[in-house]
Protein backbone atom coordinates (compact mmCIF):
# COMPACT_ATOMS: atom_id res chain seq x y z
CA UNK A 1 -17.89 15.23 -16.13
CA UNK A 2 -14.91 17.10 -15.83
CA UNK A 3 -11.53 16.33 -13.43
CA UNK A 4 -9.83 18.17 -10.53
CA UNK A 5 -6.53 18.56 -10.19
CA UNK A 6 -6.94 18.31 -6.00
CA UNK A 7 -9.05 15.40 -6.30
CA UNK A 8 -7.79 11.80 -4.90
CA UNK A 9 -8.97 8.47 -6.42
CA UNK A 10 -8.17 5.36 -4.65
CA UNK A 11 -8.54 1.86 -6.04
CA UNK A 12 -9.06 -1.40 -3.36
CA UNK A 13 -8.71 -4.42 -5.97
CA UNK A 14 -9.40 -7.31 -3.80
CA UNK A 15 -10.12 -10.89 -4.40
CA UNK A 16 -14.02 -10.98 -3.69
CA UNK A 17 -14.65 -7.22 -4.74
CA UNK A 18 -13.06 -3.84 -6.09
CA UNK A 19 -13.77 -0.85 -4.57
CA UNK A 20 -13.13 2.76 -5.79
CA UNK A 21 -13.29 5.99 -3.56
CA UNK A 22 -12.77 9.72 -5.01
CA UNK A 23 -12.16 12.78 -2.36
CA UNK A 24 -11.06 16.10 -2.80
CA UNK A 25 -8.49 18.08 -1.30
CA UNK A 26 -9.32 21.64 -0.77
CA UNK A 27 -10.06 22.73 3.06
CA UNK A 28 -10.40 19.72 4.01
CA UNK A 29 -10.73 16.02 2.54
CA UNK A 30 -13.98 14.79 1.97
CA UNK A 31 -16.14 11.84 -0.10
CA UNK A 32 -17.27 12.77 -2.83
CA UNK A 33 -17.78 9.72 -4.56
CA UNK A 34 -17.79 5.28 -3.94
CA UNK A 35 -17.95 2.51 -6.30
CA UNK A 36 -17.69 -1.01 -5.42
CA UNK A 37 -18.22 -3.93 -8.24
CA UNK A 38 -17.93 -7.90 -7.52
CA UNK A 39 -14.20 -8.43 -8.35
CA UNK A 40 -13.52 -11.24 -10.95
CA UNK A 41 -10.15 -12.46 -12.68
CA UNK A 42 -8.50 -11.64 -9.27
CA UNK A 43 -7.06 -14.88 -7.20
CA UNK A 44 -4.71 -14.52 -3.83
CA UNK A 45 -4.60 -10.78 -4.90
CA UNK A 46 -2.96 -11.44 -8.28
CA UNK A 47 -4.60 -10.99 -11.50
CA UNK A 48 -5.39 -13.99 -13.22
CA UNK A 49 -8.28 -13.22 -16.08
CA UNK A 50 -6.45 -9.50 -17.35
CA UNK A 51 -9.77 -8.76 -18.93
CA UNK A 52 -11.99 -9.55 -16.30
CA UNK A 53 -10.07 -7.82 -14.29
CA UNK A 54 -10.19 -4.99 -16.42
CA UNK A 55 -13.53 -4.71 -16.55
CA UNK A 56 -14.16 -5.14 -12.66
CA UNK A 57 -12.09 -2.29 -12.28
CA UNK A 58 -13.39 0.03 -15.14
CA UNK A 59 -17.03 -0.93 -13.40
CA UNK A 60 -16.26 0.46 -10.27
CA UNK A 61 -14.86 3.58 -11.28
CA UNK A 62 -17.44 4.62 -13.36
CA UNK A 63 -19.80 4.19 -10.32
CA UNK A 64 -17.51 6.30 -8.44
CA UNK A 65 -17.24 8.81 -11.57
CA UNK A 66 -21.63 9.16 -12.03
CA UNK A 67 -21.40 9.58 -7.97
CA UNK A 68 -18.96 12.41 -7.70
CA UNK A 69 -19.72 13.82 -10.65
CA UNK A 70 -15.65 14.26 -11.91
CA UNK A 71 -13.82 12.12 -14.13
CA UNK A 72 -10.78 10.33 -12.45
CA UNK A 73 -7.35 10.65 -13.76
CA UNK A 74 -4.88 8.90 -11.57
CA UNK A 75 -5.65 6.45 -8.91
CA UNK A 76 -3.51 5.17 -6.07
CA UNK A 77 -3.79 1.24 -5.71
CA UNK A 78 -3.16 -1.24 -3.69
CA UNK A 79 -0.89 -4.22 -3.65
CA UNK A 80 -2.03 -7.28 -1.65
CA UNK A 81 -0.47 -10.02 -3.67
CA UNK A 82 2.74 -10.46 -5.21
CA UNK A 83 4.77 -12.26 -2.65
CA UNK A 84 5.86 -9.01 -0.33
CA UNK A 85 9.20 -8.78 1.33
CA UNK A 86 10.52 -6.27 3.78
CA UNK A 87 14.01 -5.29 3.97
CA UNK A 88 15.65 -3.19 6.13
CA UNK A 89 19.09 -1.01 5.32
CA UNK A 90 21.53 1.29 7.27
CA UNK A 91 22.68 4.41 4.94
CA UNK A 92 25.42 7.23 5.72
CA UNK A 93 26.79 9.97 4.47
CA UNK A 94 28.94 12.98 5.44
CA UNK A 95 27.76 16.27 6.78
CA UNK A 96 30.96 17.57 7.62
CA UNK A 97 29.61 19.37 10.81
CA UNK A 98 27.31 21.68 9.50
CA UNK A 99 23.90 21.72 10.27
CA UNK A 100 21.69 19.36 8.80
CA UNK A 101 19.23 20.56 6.53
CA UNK A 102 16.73 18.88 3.87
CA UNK A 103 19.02 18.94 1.45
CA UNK A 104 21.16 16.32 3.21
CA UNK A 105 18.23 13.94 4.03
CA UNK A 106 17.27 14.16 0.26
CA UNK A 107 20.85 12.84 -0.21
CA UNK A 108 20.57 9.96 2.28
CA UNK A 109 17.55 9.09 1.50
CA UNK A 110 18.02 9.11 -2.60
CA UNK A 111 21.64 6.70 -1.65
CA UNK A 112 19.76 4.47 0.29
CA UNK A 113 17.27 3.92 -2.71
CA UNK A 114 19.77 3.52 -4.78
CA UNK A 115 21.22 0.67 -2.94
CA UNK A 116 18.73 -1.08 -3.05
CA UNK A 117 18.41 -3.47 -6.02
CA UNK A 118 16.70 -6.71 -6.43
CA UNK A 119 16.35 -8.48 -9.46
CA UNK A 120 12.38 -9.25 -10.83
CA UNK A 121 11.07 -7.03 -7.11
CA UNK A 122 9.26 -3.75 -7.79
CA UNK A 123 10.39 -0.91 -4.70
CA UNK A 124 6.84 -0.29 -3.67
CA UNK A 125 8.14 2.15 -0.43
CA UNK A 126 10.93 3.33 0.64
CA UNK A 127 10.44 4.67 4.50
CA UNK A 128 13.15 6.45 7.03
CA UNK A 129 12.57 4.30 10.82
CA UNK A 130 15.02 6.02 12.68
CA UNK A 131 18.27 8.06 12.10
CA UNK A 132 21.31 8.83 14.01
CA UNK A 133 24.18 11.27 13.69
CA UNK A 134 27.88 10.39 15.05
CA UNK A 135 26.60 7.16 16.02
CA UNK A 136 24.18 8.62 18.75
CA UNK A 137 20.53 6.65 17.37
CA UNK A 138 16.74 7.41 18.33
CA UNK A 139 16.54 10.35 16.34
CA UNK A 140 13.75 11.39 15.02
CA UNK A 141 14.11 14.57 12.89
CA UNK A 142 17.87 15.13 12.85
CA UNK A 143 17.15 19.08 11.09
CA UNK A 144 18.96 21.65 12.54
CA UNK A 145 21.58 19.09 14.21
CA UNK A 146 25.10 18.85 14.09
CA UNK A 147 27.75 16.43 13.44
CA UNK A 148 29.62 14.70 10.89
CA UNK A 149 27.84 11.54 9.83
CA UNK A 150 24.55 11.27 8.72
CA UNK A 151 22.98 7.80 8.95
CA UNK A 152 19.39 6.74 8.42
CA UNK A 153 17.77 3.06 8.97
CA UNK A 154 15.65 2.62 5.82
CA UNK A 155 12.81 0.25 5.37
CA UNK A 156 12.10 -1.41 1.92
CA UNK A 157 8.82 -2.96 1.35
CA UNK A 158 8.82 -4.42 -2.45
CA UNK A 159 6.65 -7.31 -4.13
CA UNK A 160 7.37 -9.43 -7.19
CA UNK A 161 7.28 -7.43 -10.97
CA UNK A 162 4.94 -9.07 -12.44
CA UNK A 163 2.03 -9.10 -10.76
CA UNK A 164 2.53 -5.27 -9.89
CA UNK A 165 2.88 -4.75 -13.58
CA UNK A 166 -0.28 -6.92 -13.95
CA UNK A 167 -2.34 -4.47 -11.75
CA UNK A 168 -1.13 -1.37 -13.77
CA UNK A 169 -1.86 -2.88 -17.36
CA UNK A 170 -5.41 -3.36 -16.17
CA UNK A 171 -5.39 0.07 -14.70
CA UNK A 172 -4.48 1.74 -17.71
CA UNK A 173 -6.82 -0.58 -20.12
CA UNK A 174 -9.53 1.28 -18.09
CA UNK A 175 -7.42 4.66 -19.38
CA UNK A 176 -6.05 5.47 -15.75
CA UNK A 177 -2.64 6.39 -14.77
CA UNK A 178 -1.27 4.83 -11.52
CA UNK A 179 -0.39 7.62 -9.26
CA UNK A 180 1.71 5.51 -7.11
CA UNK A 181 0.82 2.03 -5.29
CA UNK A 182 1.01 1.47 -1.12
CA UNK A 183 0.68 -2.37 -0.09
CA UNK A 184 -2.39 -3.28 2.10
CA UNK A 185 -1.26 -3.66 5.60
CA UNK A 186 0.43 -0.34 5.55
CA UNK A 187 -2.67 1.53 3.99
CA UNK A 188 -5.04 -0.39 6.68
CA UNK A 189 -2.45 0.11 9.71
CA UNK A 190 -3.02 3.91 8.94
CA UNK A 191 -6.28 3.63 9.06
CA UNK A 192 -7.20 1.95 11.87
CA UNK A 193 -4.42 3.01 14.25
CA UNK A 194 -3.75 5.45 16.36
CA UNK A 195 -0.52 7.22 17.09
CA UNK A 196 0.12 5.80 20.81
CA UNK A 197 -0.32 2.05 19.01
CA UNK A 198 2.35 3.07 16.74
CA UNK A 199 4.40 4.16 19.26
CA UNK A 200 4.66 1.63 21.74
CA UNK A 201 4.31 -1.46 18.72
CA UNK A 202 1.19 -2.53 17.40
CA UNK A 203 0.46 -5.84 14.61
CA UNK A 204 -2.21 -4.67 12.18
CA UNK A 205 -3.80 -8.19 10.44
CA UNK A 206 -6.18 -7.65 7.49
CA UNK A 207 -7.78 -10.43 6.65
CA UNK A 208 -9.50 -9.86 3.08
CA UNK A 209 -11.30 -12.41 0.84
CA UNK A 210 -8.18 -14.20 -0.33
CA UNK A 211 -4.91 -12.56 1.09
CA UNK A 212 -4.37 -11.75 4.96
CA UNK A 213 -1.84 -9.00 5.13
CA UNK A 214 0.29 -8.06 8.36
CA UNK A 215 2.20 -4.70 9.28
CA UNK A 216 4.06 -4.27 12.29
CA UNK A 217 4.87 -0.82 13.88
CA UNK A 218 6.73 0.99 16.11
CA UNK A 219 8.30 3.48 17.52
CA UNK A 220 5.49 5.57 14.95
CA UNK A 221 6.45 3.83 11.80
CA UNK A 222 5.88 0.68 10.07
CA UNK A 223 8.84 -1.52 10.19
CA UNK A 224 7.58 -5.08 8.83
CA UNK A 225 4.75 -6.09 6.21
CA UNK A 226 4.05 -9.58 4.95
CA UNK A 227 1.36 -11.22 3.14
CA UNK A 228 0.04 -14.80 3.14
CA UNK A 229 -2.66 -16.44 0.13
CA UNK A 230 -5.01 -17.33 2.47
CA UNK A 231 -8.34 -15.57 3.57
CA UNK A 232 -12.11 -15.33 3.99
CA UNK A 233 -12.57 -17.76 0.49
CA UNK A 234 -10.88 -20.37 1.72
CA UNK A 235 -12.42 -20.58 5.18
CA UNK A 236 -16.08 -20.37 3.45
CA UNK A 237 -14.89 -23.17 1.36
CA UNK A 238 -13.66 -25.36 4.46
CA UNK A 239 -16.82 -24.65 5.81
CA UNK A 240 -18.92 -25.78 2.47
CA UNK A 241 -16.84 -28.74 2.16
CA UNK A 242 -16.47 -30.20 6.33
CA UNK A 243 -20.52 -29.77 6.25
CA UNK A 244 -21.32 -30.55 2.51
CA UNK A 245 -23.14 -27.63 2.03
CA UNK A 246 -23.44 -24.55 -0.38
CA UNK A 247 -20.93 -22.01 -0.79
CA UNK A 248 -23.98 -19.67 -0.31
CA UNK A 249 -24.74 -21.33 3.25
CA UNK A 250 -21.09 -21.49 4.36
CA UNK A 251 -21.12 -17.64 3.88
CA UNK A 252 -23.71 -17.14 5.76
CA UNK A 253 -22.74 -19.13 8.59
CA UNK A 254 -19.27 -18.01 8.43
């Protein structure tokens, strides 16, 4: 098998199962390849068994690997677990009346990233909600603009270290890199919305097998992500226990 270097991979490690989805990029993006294995060493999102985990993960991406026919590289994963926060910070800088160009919202953006720092939190996005210049807010896209203060509202969405370190030791034990990782709620939100739900504010709830994520948006952008440890598990296991029946059943019935 051999490896593109405009092909995708994407890696869903849930609680109940891990699923792993390779596209390529060239006119247009398209499917070339799924893999989906029972997940196991996974709890709440978090690994707890590293090398069941591991081999979860390697199972599904060999699946993927035989159905595309390529041999993936990088992957992007999720994060579901790992306590995440949102946080949201106001940045400016000068632009001494000239026009404002990229260059200047490389700047903002790279302060406001710098100011923010969290001890034992992993930065998993870093997105500009809004910006303003002089003051005057609800801009959009302030390129080609004039004035002489930049400022941009920033919004951080981080999770605990270690169990985002967690999900890239098992990644690479499987000999993958991690691209980059996007928390659940934002990756479902753009999937399942559409832009006028953005727009006028929209709560996305994904409820997987044992997290149920949240991302709020508006005005086009997601401004607020949390997670709780709760999820389809524990209601099949309310179920098996309030009728005294099989976890099998409850599923079913559920």
């Amino acid at each position: 098998m051999k490896s593109r270097h405009n092909m995708i991979t994407a890696l869903d490690i849930g609680t109940t199962k891990v699923c792993c989805f390779i596209a390529t990029n060239e006119r247009e993006l398209r499917v070339t390849g799924i893999g989906h294995h029972a997940a196991r060493g996974i709890r709440s999102g978090t690994i707890v068994d590293m090398e069941a985990a591991q081999a979860s993960i390697a199972s599904a991406v060999q699946d993927a690997e035989q159905m595309a026919g390529e041999t993936a590289m990088r992957v992007l994963i999720n994060v579901s677990g790992g306590l995440l926060a949102s946080d949201m910070l106001q940045v400016e800088v000068s632009i001494a009346g000239h026009e404002v160009n990229d260059g200047d919202l490389k700047r903002a953006l790279a302060q406001g990233r710098a100011g923010y720092q969290k001890a034992d939190r992993e930065l998993i996005h870093s997105i500009p909600v809004g910006y303003s210049i002089d003051g005057s807010r609800g801009i959009r896209d302030p390129r080609g603009m004039y004035g002489e203060r930049l400022g941009v509202n920033m919004h951080f969405v981080s999770a605990a270290t270690g169990p985002v370190r967690n999900l890239a030791g098992c990644v690479a034990r499987s000999h993958l890199d991690v691209e980059a990782f996007v928390v659940s709620p934002y990756a479902s939100g753009l999937a399942c919305l559409v832009p006028d739900e953005m727009d006028l504010g929209v709560t996305c709830v994904d409820m997987g097998g044992g997290t149920t994520t949240i991302a709020v948006f508006f005005d086009g952008n997601v401004v607020f992500t949390d997670s709780i440890p709760v999820g389809g598990v524990h209601v099949t296991s309310d179920i098996a226990r309030g009728l005294s029946c099989s976890l099998a059943h409850a599923e079913r019935m559920k």
